[in-house]
PDB file of N, CA and C in Angstrom:
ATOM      1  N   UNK A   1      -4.297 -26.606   0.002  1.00  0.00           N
ATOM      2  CA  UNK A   1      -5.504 -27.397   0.185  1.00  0.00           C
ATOM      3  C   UNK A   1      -6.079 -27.217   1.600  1.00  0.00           C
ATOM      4  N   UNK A   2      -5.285 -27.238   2.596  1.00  0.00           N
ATOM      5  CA  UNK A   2      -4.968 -26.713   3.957  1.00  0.00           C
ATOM      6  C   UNK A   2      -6.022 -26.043   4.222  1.00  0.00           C
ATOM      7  N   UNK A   3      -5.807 -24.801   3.077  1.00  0.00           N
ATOM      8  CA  UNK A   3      -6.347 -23.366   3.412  1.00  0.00           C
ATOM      9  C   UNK A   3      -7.576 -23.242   2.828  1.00  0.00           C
ATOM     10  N   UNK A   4      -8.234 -23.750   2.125  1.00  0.00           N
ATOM     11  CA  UNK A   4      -9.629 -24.114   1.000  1.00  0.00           C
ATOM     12  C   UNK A   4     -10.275 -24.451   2.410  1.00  0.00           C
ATOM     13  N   UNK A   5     -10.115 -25.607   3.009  1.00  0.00           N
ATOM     14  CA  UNK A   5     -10.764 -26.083   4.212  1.00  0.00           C
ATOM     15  C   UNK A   5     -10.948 -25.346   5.284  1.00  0.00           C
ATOM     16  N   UNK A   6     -10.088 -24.749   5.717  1.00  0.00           N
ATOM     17  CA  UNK A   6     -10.169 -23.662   6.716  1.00  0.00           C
ATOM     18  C   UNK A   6     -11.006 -22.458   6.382  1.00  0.00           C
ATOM     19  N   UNK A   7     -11.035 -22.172   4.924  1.00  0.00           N
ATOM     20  CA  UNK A   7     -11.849 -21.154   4.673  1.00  0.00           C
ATOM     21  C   UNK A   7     -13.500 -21.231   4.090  1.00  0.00           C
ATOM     22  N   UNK A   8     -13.546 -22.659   3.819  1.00  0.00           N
ATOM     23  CA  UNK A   8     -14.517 -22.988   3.985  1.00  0.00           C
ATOM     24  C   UNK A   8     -15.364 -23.629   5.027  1.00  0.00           C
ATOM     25  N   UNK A   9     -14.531 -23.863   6.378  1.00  0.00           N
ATOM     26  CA  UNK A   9     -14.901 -24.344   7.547  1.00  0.00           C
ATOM     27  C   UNK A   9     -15.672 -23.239   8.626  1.00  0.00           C
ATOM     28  N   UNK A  10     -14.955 -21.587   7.742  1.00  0.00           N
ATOM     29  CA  UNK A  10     -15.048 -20.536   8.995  1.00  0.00           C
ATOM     30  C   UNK A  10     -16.054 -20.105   8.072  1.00  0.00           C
ATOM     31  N   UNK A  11     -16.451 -20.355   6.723  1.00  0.00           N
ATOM     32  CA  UNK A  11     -17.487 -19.570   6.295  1.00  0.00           C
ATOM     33  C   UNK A  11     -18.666 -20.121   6.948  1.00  0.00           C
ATOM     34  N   UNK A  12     -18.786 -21.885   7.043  1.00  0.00           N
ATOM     35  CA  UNK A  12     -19.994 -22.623   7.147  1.00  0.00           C
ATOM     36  C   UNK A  12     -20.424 -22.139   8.948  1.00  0.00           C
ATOM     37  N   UNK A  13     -18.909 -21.916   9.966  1.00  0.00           N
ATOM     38  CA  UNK A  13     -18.959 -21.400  10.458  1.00  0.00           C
ATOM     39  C   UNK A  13     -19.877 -20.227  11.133  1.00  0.00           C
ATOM     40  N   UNK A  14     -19.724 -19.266  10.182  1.00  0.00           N
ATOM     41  CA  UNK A  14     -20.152 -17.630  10.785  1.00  0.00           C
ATOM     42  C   UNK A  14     -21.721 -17.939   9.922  1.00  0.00           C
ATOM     43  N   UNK A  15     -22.200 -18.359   9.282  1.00  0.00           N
ATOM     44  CA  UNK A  15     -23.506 -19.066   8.424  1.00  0.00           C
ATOM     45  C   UNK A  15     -24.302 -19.497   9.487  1.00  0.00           C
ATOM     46  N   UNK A  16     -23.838 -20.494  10.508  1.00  0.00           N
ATOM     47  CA  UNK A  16     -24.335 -20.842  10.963  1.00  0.00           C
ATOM     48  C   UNK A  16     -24.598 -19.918  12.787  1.00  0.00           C
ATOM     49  N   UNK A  17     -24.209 -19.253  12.679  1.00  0.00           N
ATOM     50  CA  UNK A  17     -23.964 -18.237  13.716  1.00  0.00           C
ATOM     51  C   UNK A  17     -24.874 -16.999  13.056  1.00  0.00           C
ATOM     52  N   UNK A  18     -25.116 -16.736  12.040  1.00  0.00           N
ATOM     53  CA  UNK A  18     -26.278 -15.721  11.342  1.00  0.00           C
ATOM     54  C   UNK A  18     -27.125 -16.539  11.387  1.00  0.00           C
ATOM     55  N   UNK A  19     -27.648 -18.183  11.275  1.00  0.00           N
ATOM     56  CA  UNK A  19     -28.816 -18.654  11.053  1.00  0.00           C
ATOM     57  C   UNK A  19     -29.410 -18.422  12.192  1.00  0.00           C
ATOM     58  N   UNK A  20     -28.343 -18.969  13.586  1.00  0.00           N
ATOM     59  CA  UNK A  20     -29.216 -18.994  14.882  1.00  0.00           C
ATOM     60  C   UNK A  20     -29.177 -17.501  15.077  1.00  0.00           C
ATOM     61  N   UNK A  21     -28.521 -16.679  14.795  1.00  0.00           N
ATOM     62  CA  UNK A  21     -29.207 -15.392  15.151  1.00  0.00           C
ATOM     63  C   UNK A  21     -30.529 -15.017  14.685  1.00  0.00           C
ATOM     64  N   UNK A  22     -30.928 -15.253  13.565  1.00  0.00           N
ATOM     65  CA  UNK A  22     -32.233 -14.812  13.006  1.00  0.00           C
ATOM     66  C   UNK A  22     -33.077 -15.512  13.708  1.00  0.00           C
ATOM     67  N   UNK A  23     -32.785 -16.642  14.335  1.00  0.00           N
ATOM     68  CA  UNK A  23     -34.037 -17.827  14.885  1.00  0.00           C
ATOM     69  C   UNK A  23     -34.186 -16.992  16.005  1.00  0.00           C
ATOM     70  N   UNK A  24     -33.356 -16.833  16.769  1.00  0.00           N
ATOM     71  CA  UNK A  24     -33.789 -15.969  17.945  1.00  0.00           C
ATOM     72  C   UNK A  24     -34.342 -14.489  18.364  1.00  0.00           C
ATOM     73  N   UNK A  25     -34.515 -13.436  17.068  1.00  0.00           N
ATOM     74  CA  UNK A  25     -34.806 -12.897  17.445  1.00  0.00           C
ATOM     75  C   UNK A  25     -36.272 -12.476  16.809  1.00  0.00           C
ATOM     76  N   UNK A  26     -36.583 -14.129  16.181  1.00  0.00           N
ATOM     77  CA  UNK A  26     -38.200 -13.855  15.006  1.00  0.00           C
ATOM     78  C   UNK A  26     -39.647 -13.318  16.029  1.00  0.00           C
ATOM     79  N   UNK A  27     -38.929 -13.624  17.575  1.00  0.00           N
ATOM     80  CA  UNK A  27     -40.215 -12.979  18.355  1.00  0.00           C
ATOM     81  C   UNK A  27     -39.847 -12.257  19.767  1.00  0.00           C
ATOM     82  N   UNK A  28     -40.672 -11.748  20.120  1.00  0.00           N
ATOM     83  CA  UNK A  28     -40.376 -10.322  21.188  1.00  0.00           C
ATOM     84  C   UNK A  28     -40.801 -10.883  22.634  1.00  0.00           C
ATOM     85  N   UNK A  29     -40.462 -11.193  23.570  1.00  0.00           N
ATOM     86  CA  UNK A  29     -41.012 -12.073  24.492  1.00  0.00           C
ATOM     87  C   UNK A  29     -41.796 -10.847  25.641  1.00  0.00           C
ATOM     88  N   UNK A  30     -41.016  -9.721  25.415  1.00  0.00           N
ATOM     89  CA  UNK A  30     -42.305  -8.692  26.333  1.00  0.00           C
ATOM     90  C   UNK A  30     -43.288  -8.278  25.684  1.00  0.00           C
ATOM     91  N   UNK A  31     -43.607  -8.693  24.194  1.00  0.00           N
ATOM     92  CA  UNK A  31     -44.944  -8.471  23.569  1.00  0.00           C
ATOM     93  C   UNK A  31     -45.646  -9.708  23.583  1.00  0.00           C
ATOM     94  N   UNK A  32     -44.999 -10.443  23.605  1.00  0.00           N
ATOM     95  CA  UNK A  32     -45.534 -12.451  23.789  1.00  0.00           C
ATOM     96  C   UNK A  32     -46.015 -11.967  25.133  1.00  0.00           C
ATOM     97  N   UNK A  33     -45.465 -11.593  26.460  1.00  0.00           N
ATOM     98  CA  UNK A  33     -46.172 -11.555  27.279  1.00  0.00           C
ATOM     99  C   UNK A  33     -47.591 -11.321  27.520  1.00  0.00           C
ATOM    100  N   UNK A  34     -47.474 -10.086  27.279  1.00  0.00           N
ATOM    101  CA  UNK A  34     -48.937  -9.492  26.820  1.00  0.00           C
ATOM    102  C   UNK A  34     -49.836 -10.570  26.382  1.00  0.00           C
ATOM    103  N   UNK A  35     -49.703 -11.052  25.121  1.00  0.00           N
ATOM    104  CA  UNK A  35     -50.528 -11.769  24.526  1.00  0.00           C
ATOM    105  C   UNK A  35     -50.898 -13.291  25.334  1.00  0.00           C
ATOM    106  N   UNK A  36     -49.388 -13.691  26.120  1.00  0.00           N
ATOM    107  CA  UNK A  36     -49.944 -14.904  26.601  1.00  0.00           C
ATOM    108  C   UNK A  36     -51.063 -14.066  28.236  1.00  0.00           C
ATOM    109  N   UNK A  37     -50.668 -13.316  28.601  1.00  0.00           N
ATOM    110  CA  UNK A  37     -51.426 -13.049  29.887  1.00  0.00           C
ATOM    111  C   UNK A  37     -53.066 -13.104  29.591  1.00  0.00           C
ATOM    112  N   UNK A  38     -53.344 -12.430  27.906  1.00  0.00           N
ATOM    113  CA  UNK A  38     -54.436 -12.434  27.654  1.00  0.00           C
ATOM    114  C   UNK A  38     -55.122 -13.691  27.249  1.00  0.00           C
ATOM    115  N   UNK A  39     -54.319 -14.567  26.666  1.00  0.00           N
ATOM    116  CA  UNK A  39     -54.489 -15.748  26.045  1.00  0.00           C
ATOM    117  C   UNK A  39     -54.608 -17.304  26.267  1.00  0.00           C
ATOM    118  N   UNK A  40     -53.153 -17.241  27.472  1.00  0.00           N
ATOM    119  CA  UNK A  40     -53.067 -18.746  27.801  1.00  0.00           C
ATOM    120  C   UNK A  40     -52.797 -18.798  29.447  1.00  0.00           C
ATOM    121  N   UNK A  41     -53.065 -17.498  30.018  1.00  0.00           N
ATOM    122  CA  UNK A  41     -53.294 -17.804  31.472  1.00  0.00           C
ATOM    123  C   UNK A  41     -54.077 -18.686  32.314  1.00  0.00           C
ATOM    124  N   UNK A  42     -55.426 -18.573  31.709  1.00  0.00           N
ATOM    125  CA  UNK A  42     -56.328 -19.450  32.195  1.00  0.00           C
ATOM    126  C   UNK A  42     -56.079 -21.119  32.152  1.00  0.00           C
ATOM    127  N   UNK A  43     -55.650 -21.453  31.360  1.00  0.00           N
ATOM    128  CA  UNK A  43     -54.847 -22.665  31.125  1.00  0.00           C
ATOM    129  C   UNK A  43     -53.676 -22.890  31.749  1.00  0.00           C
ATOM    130  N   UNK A  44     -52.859 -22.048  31.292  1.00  0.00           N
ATOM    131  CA  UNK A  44     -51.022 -22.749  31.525  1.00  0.00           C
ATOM    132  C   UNK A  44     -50.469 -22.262  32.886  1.00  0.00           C
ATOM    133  N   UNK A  45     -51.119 -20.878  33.490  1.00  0.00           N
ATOM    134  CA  UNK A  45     -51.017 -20.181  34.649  1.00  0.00           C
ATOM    135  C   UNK A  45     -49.936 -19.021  34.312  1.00  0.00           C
ATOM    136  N   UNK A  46     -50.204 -18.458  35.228  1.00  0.00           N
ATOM    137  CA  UNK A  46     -49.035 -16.697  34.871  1.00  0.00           C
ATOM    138  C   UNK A  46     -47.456 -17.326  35.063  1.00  0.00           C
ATOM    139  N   UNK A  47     -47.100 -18.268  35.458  1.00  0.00           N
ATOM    140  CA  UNK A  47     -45.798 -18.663  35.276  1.00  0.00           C
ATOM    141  C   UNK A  47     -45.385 -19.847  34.555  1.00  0.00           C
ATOM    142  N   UNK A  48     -46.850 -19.826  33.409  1.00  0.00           N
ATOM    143  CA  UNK A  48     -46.724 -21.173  32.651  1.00  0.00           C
ATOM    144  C   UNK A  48     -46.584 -22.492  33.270  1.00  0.00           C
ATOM    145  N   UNK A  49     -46.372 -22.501  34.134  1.00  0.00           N
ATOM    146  CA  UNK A  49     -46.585 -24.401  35.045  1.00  0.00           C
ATOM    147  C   UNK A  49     -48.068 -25.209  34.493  1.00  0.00           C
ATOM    148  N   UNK A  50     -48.549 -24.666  33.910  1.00  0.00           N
ATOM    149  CA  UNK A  50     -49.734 -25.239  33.374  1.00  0.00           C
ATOM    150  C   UNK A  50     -50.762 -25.482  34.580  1.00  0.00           C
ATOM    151  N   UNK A  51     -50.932 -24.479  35.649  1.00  0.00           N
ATOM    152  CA  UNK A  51     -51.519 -24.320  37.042  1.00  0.00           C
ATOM    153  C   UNK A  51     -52.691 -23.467  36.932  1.00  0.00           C
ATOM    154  N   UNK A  52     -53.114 -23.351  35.638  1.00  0.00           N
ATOM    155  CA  UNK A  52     -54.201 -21.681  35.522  1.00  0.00           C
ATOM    156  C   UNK A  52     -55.225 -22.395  35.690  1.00  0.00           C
ATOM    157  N   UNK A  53     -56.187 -21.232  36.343  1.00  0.00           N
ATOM    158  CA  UNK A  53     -57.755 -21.837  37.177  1.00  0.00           C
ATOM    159  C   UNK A  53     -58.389 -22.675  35.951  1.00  0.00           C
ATOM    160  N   UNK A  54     -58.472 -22.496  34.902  1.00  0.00           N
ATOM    161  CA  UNK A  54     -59.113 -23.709  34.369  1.00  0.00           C
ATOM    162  C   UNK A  54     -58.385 -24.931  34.494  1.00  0.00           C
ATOM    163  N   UNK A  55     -57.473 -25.422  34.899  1.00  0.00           N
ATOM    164  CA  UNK A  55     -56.229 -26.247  34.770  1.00  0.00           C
ATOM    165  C   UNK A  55     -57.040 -27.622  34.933  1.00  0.00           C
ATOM    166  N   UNK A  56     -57.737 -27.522  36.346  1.00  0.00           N
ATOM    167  CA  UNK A  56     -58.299 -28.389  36.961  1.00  0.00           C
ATOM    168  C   UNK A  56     -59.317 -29.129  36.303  1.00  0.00           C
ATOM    169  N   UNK A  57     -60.296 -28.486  35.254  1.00  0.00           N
ATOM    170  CA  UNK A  57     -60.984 -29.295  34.689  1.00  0.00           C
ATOM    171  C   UNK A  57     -61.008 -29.906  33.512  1.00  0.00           C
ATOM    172  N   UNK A  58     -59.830 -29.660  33.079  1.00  0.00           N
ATOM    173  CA  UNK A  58     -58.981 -30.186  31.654  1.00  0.00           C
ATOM    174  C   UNK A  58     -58.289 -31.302  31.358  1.00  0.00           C
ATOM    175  N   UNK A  59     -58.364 -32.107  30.536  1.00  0.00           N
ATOM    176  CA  UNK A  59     -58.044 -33.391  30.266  1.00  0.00           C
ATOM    177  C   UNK A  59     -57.851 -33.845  29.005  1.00  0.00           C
ATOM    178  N   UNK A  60     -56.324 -33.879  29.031  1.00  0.00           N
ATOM    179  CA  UNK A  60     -54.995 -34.072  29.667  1.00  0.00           C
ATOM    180  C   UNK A  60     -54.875 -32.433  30.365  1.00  0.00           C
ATOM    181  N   UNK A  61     -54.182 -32.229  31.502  1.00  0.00           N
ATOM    182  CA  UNK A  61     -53.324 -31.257  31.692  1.00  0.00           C
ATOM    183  C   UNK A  61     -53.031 -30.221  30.598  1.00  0.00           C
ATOM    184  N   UNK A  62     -53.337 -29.331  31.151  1.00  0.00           N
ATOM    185  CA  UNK A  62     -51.809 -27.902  30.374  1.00  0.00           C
ATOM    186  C   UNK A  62     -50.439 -28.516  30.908  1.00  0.00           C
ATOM    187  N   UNK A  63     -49.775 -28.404  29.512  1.00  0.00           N
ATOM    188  CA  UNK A  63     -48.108 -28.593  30.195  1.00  0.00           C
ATOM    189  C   UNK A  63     -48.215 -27.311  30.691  1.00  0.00           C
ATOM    190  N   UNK A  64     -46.198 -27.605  31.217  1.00  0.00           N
ATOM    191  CA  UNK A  64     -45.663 -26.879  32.438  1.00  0.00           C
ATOM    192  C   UNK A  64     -44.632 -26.122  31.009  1.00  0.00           C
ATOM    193  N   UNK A  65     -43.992 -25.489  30.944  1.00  0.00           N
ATOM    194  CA  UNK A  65     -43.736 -24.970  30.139  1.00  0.00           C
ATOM    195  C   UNK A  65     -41.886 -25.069  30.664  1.00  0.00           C
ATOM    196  N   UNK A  66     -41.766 -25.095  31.863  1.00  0.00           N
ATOM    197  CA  UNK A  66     -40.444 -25.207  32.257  1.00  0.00           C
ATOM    198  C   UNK A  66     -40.258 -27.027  32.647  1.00  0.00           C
ATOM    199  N   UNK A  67     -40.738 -27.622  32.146  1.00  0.00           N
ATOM    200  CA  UNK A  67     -40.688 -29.506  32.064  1.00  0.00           C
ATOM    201  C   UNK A  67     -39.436 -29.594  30.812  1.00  0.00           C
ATOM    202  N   UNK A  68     -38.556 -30.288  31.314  1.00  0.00           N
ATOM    203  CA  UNK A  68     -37.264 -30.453  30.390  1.00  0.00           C
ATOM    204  C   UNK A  68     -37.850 -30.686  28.984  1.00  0.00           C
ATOM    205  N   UNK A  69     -39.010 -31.927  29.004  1.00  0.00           N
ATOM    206  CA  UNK A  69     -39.500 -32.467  27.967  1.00  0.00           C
ATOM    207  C   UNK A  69     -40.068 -30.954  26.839  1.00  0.00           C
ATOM    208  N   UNK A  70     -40.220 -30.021  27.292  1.00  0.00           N
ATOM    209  CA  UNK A  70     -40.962 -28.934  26.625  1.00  0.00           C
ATOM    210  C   UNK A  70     -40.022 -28.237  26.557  1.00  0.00           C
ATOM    211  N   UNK A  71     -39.319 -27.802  26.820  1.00  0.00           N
ATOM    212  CA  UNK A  71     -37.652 -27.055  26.929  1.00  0.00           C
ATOM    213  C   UNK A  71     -37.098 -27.699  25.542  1.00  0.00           C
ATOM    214  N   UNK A  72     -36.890 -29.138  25.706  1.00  0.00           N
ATOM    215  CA  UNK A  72     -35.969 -29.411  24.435  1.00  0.00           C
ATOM    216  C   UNK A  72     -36.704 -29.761  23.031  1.00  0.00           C
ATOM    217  N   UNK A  73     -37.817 -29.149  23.086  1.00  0.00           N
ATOM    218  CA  UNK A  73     -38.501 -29.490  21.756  1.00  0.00           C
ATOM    219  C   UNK A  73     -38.041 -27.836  21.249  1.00  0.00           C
ATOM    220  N   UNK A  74     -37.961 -28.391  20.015  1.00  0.00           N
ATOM    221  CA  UNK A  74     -37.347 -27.300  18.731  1.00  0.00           C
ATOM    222  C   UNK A  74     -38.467 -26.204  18.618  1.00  0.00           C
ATOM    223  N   UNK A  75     -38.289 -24.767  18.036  1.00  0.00           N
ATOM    224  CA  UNK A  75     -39.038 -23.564  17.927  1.00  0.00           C
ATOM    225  C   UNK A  75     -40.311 -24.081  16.914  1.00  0.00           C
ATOM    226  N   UNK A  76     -39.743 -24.396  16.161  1.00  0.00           N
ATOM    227  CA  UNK A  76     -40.783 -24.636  14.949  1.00  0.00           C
ATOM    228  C   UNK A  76     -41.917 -25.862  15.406  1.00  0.00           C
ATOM    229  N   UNK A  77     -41.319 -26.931  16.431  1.00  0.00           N
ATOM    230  CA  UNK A  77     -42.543 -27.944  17.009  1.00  0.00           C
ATOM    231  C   UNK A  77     -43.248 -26.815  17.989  1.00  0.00           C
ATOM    232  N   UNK A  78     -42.999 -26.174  18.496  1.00  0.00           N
ATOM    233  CA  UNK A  78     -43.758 -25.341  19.851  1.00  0.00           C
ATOM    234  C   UNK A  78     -45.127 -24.429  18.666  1.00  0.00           C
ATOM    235  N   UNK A  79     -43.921 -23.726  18.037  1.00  0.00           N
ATOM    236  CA  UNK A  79     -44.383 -22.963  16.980  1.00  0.00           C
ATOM    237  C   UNK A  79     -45.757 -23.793  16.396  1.00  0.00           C
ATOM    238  N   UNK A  80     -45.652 -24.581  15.787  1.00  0.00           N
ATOM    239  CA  UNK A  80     -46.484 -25.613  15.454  1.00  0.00           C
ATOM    240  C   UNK A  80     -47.678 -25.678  16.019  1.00  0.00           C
ATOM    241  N   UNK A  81     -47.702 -26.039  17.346  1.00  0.00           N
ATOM    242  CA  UNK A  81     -48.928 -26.159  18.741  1.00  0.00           C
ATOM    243  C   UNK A  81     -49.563 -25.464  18.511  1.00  0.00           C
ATOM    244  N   UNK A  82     -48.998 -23.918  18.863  1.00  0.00           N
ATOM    245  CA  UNK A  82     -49.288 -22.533  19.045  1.00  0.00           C
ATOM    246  C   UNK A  82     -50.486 -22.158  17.771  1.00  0.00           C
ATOM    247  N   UNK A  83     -49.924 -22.660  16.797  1.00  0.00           N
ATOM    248  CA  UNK A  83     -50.605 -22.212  15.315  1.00  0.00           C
ATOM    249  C   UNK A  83     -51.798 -23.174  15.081  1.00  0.00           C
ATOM    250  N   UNK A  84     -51.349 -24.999  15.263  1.00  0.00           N
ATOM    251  CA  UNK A  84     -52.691 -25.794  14.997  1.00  0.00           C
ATOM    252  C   UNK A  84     -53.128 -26.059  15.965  1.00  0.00           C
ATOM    253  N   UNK A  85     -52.729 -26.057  17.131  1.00  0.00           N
ATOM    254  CA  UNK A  85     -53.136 -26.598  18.424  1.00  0.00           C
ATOM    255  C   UNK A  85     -53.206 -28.161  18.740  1.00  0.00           C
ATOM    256  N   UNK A  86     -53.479 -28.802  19.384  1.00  0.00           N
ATOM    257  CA  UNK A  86     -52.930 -30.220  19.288  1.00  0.00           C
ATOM    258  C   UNK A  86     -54.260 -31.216  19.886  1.00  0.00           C
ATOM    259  N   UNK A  87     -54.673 -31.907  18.575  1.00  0.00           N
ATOM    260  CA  UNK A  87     -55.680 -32.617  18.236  1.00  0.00           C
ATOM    261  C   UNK A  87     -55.857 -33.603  19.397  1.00  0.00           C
ATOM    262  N   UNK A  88     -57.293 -33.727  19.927  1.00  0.00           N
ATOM    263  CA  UNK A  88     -57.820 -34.847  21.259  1.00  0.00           C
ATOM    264  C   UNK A  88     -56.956 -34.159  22.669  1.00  0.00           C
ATOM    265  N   UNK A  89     -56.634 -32.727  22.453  1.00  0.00           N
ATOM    266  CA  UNK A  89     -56.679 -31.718  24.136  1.00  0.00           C
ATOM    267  C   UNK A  89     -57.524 -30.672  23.936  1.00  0.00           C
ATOM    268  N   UNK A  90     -57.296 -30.024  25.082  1.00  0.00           N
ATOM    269  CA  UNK A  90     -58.271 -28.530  24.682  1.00  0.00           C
ATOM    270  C   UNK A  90     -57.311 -27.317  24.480  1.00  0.00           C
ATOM    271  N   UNK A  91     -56.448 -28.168  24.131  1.00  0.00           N
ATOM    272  CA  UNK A  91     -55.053 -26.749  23.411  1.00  0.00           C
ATOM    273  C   UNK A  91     -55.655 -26.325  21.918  1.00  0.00           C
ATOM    274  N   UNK A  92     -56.088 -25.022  21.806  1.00  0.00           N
ATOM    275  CA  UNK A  92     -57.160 -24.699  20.367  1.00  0.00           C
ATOM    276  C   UNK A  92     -55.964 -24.166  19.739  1.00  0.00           C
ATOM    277  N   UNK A  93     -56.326 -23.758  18.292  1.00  0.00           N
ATOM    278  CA  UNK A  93     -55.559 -23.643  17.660  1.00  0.00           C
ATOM    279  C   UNK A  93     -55.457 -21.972  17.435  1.00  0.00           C
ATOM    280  N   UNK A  94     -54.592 -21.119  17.108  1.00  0.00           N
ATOM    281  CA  UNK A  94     -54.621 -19.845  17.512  1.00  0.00           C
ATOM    282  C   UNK A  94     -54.109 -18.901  15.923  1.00  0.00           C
ATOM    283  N   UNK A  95     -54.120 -19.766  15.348  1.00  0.00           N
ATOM    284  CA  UNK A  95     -53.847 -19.838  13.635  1.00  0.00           C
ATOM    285  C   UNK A  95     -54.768 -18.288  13.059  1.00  0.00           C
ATOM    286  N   UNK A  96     -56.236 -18.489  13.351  1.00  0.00           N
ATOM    287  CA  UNK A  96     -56.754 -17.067  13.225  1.00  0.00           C
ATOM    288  C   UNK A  96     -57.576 -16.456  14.848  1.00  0.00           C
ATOM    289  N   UNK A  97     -56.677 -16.880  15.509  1.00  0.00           N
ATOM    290  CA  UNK A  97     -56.718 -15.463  16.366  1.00  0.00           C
ATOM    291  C   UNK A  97     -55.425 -14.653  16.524  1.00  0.00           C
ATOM    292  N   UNK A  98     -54.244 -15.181  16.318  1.00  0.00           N
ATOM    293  CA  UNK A  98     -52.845 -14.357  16.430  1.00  0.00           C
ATOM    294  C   UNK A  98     -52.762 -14.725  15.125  1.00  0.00           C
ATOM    295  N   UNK A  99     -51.879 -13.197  14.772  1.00  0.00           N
ATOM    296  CA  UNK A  99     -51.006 -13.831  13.815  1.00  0.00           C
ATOM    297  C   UNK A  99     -49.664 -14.004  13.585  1.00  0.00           C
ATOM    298  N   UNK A 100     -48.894 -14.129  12.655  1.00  0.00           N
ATOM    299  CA  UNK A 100     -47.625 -15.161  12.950  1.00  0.00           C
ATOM    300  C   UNK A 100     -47.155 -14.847  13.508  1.00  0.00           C
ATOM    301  N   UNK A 101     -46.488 -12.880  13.890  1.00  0.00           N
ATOM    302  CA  UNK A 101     -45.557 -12.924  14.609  1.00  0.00           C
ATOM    303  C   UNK A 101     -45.892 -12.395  16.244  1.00  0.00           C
ATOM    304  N   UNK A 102     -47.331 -12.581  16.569  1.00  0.00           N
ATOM    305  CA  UNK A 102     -47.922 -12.937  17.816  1.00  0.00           C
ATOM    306  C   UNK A 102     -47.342 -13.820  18.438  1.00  0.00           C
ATOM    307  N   UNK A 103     -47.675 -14.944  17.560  1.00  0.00           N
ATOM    308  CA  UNK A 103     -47.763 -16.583  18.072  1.00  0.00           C
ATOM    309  C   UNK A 103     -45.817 -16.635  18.103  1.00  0.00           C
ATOM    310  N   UNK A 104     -45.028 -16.221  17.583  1.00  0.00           N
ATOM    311  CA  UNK A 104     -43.881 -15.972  17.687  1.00  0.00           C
ATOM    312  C   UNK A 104     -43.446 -15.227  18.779  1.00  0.00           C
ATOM    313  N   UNK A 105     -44.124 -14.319  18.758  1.00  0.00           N
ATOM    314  CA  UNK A 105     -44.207 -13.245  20.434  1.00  0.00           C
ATOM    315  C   UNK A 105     -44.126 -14.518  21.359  1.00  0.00           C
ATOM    316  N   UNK A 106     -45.455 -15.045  21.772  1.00  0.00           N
ATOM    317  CA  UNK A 106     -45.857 -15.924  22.430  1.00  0.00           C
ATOM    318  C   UNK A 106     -44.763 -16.795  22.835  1.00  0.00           C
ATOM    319  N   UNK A 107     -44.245 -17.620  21.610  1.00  0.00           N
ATOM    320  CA  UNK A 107     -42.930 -18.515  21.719  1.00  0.00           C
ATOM    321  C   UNK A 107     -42.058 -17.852  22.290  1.00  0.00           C
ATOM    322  N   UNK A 108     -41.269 -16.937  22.342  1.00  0.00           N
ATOM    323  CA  UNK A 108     -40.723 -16.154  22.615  1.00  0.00           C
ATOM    324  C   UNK A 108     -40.969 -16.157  24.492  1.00  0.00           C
ATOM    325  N   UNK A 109     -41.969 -15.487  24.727  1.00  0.00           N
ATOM    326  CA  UNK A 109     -42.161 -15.465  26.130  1.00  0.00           C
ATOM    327  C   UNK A 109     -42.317 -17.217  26.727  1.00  0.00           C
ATOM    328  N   UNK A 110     -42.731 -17.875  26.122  1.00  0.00           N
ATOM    329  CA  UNK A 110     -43.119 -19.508  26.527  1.00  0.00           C
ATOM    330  C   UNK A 110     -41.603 -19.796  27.076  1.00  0.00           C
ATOM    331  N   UNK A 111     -40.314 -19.420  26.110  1.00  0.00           N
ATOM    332  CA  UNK A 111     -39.067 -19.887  26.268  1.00  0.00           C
ATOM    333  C   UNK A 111     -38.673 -19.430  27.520  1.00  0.00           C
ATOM    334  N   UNK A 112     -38.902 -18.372  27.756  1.00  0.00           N
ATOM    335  CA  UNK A 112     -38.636 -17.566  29.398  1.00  0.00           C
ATOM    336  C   UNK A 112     -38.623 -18.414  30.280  1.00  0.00           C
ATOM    337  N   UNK A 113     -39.660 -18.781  30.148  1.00  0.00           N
ATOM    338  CA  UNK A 113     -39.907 -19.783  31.659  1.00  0.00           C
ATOM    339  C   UNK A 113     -39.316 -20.899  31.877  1.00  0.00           C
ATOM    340  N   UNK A 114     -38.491 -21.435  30.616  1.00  0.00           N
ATOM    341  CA  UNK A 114     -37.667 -22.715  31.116  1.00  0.00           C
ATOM    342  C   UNK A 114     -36.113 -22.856  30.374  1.00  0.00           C
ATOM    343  N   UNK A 115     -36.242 -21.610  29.744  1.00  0.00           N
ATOM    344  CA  UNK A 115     -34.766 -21.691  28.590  1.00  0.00           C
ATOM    345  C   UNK A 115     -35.653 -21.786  27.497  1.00  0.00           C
ATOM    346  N   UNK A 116     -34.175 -21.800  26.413  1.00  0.00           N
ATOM    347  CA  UNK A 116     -34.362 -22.299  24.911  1.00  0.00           C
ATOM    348  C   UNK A 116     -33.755 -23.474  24.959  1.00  0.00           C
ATOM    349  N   UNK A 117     -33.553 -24.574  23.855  1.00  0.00           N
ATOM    350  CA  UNK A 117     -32.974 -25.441  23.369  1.00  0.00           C
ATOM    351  C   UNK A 117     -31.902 -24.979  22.571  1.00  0.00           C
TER     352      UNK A 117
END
């Protein structure tokens, strides 16, 4: 009975060690670069601090991208932003200007600047 458990402990195991592998590698962060330099510089700034020359006349703020609070939100909430953009800011939605695995690029490079979760 021992052994049922153990072998079903190391399967759920290595499962879960293939899941987070696939999560991490759904986007390319030196092609996200690219796209954010073209995309969300003006806003978030070239090191994402949310410091880019439009910064100043925007309301609320660009986040900072390395703020703990933005660090520990999950791929799929960032992911989320990226795709609808987030209703009453001037964060637009990028749904049809990138497509998915752009905006995945993007995520990808966003994580650079402060970690993953």
């Amino acid at each position: 009975m021992k052994n049922k458990f153990l072998v079903l402990f190391i399967i759920v195991l290595v499962l879960g060690f293939i899941t987070v592998s696939i999560a991490e590698i759904k986007g390319d962060a030196a092609a996200g670069k690219t796209i954010f330099e073209k995309n969300c510089v003006t806003c978030h700034g070239a090191e994402g601090k949310g410091d880019g020359p439009a910064a100043i006349a925007l309301n609320p703020k660009p986040k900072s991208f390395a703020d703990p609070g933005i660090v520990a939100k999950p791929d799929k909430e960032l992911f989320d932003t990226i795709t609808k953009g987030r209703p009453g800011t001037p964060m637009t939605s990028y749904e049809k200007i990138l497509n998915e695995q752009q905006r995945w690029d993007v995520l990808a490079h966003i994580r650079s600047f402060g970690g993953k979760k």
